[in-house]
Structure formats: structure tokens, C-alpha cells
N, C-alpha and C. Protein backbone atom coordinates (compact mmCIF):
# COMPACT_ATOMS: atom_id res chain seq x y z
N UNK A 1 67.29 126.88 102.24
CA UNK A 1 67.13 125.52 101.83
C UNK A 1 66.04 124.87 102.68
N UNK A 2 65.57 123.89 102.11
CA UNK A 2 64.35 123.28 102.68
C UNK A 2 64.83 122.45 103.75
N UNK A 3 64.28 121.99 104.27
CA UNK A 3 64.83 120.96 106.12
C UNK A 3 63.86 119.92 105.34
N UNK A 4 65.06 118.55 105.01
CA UNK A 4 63.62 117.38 105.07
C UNK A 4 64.15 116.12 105.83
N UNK A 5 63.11 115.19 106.66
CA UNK A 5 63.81 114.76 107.70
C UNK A 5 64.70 113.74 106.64
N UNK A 6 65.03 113.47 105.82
CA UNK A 6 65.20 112.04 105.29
C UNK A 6 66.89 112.75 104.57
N UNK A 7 66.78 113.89 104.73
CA UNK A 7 68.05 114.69 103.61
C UNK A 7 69.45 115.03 105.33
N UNK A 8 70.41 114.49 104.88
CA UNK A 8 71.40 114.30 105.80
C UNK A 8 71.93 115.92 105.82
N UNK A 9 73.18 116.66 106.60
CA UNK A 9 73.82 117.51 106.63
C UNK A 9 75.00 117.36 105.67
N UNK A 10 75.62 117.72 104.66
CA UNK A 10 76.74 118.24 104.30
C UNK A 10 77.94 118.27 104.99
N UNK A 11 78.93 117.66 104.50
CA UNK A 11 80.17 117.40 105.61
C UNK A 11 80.36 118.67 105.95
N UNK A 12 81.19 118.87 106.66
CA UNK A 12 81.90 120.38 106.98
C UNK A 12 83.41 120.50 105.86
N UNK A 13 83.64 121.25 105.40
CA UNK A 13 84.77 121.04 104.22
C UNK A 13 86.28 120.94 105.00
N UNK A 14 86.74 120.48 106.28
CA UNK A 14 87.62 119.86 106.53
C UNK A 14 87.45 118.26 106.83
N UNK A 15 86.32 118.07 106.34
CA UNK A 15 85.80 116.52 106.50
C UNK A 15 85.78 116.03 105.38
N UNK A 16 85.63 116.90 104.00
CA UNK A 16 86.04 116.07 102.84
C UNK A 16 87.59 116.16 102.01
N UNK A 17 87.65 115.53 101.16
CA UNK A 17 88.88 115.08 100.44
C UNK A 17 88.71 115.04 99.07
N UNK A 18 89.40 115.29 98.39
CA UNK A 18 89.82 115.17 97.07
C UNK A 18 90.35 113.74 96.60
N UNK A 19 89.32 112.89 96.36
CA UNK A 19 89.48 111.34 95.82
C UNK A 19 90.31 111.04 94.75
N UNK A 20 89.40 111.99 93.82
CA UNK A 20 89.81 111.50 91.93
C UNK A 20 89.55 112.95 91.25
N UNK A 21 90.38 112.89 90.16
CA UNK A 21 90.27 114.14 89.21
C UNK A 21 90.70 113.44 87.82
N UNK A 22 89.83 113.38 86.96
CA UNK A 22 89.96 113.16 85.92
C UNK A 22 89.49 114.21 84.69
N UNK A 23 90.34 114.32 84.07
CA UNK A 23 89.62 114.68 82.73
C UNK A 23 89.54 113.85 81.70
N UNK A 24 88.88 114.36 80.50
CA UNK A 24 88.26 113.74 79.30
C UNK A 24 88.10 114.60 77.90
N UNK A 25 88.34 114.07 77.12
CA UNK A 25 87.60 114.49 76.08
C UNK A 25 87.13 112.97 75.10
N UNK A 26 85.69 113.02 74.75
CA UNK A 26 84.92 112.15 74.14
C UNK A 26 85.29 112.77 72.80
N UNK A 27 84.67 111.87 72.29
CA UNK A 27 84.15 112.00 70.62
C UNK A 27 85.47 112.69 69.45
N UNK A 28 86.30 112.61 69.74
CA UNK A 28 87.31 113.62 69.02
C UNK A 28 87.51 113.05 67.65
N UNK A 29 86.81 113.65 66.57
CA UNK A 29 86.94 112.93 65.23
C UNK A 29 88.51 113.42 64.77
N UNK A 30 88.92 112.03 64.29
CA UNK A 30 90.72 112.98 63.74
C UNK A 30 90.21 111.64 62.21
N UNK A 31 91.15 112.33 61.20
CA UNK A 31 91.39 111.66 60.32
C UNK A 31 92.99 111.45 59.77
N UNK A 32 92.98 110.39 59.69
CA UNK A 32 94.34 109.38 59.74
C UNK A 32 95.09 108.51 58.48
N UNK A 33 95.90 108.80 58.07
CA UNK A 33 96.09 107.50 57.34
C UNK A 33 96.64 106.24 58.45
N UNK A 34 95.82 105.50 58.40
CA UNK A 34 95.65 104.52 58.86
C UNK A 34 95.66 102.89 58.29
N UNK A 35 96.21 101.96 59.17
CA UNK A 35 95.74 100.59 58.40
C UNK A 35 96.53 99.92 57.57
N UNK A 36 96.94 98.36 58.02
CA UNK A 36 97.96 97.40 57.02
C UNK A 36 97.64 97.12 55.69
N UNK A 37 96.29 97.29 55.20
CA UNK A 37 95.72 96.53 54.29
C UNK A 37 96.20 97.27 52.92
N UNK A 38 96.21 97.24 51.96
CA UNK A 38 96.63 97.66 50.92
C UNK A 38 95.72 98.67 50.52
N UNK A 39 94.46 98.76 50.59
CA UNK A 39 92.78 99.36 49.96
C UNK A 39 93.74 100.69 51.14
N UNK A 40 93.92 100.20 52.72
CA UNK A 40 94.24 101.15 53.14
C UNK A 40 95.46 102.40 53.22
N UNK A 41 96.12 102.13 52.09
CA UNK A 41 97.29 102.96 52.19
C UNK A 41 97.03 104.03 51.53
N UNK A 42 97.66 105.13 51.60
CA UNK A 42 97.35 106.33 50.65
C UNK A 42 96.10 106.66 50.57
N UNK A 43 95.08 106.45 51.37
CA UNK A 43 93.97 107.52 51.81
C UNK A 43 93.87 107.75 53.13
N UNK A 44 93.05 108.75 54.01
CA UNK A 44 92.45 108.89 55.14
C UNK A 44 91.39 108.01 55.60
N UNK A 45 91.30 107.71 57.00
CA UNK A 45 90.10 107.41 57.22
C UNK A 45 89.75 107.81 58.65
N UNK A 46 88.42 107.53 59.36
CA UNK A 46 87.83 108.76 60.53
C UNK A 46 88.03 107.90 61.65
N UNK A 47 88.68 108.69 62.57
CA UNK A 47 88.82 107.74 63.94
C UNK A 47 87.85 108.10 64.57
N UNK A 48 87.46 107.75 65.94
CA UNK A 48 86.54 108.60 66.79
C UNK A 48 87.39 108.08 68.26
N UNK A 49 88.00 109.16 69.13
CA UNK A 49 88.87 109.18 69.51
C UNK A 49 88.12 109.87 71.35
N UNK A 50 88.28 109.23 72.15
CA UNK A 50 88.37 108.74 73.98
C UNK A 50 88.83 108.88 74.68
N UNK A 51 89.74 110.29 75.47
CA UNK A 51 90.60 110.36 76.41
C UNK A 51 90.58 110.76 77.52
N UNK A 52 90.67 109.57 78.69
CA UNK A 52 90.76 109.79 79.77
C UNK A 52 91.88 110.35 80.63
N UNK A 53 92.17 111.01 81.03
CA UNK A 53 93.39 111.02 81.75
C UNK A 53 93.34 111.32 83.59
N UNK A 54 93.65 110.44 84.28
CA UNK A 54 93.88 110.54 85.81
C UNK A 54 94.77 111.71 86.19
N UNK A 55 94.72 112.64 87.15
CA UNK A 55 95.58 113.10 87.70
C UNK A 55 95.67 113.05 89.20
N UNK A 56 96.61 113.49 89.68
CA UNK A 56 96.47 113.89 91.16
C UNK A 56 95.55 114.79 91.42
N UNK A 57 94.51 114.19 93.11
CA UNK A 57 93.48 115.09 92.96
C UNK A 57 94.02 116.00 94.16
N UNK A 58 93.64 117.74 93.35
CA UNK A 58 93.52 118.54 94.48
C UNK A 58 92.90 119.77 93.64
N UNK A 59 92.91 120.72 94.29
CA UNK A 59 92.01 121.58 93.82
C UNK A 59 92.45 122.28 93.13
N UNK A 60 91.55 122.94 91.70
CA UNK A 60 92.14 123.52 90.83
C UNK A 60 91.54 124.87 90.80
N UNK A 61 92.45 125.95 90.46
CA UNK A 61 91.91 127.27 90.66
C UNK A 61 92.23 127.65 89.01
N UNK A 62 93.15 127.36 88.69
CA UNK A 62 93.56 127.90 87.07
C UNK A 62 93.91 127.04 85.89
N UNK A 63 93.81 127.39 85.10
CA UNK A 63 94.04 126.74 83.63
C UNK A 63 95.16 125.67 83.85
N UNK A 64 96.18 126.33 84.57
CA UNK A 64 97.64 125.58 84.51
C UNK A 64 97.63 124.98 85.43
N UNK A 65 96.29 124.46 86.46
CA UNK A 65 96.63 123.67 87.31
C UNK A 65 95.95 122.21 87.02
N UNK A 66 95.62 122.11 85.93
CA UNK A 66 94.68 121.08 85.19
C UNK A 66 95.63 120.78 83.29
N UNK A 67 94.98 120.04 82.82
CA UNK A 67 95.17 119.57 81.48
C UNK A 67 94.03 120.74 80.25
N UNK A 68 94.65 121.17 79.72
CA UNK A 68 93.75 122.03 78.73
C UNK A 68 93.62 120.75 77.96
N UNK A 69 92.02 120.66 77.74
CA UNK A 69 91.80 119.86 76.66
C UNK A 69 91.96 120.31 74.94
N UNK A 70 92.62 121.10 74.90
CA UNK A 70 93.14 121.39 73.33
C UNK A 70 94.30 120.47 73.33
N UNK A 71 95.32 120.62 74.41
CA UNK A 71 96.69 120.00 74.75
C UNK A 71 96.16 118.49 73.50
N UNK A 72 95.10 117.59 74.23
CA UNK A 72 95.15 116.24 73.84
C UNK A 72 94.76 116.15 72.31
N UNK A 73 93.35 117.09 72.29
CA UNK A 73 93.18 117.09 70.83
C UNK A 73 94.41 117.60 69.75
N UNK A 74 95.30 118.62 70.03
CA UNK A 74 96.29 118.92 69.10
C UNK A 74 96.96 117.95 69.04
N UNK A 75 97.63 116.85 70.38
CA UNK A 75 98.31 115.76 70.05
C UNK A 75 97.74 114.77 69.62
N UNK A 76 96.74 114.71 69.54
CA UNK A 76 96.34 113.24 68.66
C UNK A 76 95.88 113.48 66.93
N UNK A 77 96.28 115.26 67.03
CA UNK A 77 96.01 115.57 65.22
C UNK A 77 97.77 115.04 64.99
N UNK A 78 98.75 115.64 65.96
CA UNK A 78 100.14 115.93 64.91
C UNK A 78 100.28 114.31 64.98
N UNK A 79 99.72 113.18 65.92
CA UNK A 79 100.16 111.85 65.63
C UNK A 79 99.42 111.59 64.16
N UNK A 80 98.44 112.39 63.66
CA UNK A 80 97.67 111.89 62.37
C UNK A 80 98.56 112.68 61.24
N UNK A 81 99.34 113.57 61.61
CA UNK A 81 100.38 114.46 60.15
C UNK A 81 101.14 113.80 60.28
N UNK A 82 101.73 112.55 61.20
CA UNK A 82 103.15 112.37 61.23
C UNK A 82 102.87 111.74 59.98
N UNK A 83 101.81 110.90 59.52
CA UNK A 83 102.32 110.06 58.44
C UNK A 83 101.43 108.61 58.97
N UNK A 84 101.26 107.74 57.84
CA UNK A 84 100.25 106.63 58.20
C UNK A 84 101.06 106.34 59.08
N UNK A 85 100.48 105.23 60.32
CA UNK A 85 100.08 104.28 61.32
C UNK A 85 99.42 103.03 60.78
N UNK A 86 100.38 101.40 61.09
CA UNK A 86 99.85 100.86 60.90
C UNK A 86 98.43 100.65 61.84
N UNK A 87 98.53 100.02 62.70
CA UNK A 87 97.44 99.72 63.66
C UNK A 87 96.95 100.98 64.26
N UNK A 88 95.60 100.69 64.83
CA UNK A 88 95.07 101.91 65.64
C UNK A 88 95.36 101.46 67.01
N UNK A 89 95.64 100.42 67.87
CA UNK A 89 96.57 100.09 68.60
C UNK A 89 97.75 101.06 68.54
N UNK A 90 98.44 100.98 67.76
CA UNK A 90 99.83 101.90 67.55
C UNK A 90 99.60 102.99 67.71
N UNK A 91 98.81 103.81 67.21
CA UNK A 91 98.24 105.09 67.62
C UNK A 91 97.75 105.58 68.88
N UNK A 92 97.15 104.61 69.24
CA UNK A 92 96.57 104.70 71.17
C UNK A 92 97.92 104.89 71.57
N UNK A 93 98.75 104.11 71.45
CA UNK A 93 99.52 103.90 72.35
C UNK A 93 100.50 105.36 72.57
N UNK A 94 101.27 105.76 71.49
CA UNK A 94 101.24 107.19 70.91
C UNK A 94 100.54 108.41 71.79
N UNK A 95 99.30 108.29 71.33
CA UNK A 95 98.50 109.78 72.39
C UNK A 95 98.79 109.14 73.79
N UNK A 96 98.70 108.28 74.46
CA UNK A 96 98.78 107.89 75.78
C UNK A 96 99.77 108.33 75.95
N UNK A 97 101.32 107.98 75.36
CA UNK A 97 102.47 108.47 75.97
C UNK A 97 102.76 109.46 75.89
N UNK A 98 102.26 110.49 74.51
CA UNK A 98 102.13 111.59 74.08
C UNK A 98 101.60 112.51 75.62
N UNK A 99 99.97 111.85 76.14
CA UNK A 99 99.73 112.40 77.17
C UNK A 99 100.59 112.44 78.50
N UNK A 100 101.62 111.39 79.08
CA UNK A 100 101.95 110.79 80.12
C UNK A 100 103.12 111.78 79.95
N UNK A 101 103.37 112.55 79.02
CA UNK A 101 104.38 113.58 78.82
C UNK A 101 104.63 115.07 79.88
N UNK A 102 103.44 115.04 80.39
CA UNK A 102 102.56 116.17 81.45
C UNK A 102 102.65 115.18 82.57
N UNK A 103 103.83 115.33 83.63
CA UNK A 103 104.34 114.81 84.86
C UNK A 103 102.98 114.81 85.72
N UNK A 104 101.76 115.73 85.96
CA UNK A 104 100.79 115.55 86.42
C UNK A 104 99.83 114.80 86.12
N UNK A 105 99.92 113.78 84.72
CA UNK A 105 98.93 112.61 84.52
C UNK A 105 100.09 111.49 84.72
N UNK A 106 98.67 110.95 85.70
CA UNK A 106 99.18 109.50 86.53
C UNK A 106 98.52 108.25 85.31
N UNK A 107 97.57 108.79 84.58
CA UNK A 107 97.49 107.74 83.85
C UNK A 107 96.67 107.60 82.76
N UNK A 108 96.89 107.45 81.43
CA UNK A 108 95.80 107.85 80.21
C UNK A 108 95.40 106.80 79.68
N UNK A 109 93.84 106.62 79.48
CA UNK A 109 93.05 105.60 78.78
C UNK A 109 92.97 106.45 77.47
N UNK A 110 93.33 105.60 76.18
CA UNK A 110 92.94 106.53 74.96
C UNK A 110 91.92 104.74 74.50
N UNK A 111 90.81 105.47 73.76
CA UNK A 111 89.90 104.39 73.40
C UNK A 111 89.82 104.87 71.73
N UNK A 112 89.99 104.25 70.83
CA UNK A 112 89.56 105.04 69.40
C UNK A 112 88.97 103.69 69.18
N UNK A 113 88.22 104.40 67.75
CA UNK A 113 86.89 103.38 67.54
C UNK A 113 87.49 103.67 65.69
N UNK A 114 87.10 103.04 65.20
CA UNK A 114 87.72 102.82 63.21
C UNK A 114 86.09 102.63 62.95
N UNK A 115 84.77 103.75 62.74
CA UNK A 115 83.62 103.66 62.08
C UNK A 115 84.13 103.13 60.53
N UNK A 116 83.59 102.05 59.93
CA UNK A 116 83.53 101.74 58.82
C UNK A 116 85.00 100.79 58.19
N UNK A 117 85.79 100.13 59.41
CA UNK A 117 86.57 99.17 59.01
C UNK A 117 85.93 97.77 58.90
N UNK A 118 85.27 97.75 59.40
CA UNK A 118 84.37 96.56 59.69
C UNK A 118 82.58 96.39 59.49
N UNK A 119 82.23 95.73 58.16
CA UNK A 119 81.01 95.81 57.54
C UNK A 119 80.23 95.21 58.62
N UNK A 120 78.83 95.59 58.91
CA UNK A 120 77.69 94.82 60.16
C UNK A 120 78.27 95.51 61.64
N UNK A 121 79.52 96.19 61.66
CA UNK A 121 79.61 96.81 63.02
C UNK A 121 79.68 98.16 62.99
N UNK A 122 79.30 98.47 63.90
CA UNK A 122 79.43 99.95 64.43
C UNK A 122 80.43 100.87 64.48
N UNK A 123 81.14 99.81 65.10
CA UNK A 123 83.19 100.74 65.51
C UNK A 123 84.06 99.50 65.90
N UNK A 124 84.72 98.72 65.31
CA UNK A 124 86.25 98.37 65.89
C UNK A 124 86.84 99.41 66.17
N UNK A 125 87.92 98.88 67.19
CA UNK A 125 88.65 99.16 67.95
C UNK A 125 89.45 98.76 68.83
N UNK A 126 89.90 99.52 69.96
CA UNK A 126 90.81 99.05 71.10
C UNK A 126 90.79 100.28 72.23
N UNK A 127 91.37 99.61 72.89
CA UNK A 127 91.71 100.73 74.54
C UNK A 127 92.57 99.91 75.27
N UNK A 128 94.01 101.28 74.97
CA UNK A 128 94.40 101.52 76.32
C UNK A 128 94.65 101.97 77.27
N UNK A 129 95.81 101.17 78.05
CA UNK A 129 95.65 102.49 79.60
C UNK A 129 97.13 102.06 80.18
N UNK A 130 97.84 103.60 80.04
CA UNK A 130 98.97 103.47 80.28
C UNK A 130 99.36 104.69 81.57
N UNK A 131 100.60 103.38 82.76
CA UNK A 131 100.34 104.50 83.55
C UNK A 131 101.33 105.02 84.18
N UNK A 132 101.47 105.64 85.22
CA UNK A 132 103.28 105.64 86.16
C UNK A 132 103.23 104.88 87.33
């Protein structure tokens, strides 16, 4: 490695700590029956779906010492087979607890976005964050 005077030393690794460990999965398209409105009953429509989840941080060596991100995506499909959902509120709330189910998450932000409920916008929506 190069020596430059302005570039500091590297802790020694009993000098650092394990702060935060989060995982994620972005973008997760699920389709839903969704929605109070009448136009909305008895069809699908596309969520775009945000999950954060906190855990305790320490170091992970294997699959099972972390959250498989299939875990979240499969639970936020079987909340879309159970059957319509009025609100997408109601649904966040759902995968969050759905997630908080895994004693090692301290705390899940689910954010979904409704592309095309709302004409001139981008994405309505909501986010929450539920925790222990």
C-alpha cells in the first residue's frame, strides 16, 4: 500500500466495534389486490415494496446468522395471496410484524409506494417502522 502523509492508520481490530447491521431489500414489485375504492376491488395492482430491517450488530459468518432476503420477499407475496387489503398502510404494517417474527430483528421499516393510484404523481404511499 502506498504511505500518504494525509491517509491515517487503520484501527487495530480490537479497537473497532460492530455499530449497526442492517439489511434491505429495495424495489420488490408484488402485486396485490389492494384498495377501498370500488374501481379497486376484484383486480390486482403493483406495489413497489422497501425493507429495512435492524438487527443486532455482530459478525456474521453464515446464512443463519443474518436474515435471508427471500425470507421478506416470500412474506410480503403470501400477505398479497391472503386476499385483498384495504389500505397499503395495512399491508406495511403486516410485513413489519410478519418481519419482527425473527427474534433477531430489532426493528422493520417497510416503505411501499402504489405507482399509478394517484394521476400527476409518481408513487403514493406510506412508511413504517415497527420495533421491540
Amino acid at each position: 500500500m502506498v504511505s500518504s502523509p494525509l491517509a491515517t492508520p487503520a484501527p487495530a481490530d480490537d479497537a473497532l466495534r460492530f455499530e449497526r447491521l442492517s439489511v434491505f431489500v429495495r424495489g420488490l414489485e408484488v402485486e396485490a389486490g389492494i384498495g377501498v375504492y370500488d374501481h379497486e376491488q376484484g383486480r390486482l395492482q403493483r406495489l413497489v415494496i422497501d425493507v429495512t430491517l435492524e438487527l443486532a450488530p455482530r459478525p456474521i459468518e453464515r446464512l443463519g446468522d443474518t436474515i435471508n432476503y427471500e425470507t421478506v420477499a416470500d412474506a410480503a407475496r403470501a400477505i398479497a395471496a391472503e386476499g385483498h387489503v384495504g389500505l397499503v398502510e395495512t399491508f406495511a404494517e403486516r410485513l413489519a410484524r410478519a418481519c419482527l417474527e425473527d427474534n433477531r430483528v430489532q426493528r422493520a421499516t417497510v416503505r411501499i409506494e402504489k405507482p399509478g393510484a394517484l394521476a400527476a404523481v409518481a408513487a403514493p404511499g406510506c412508511e413504517i417502522v415497527l420495533g421491540r
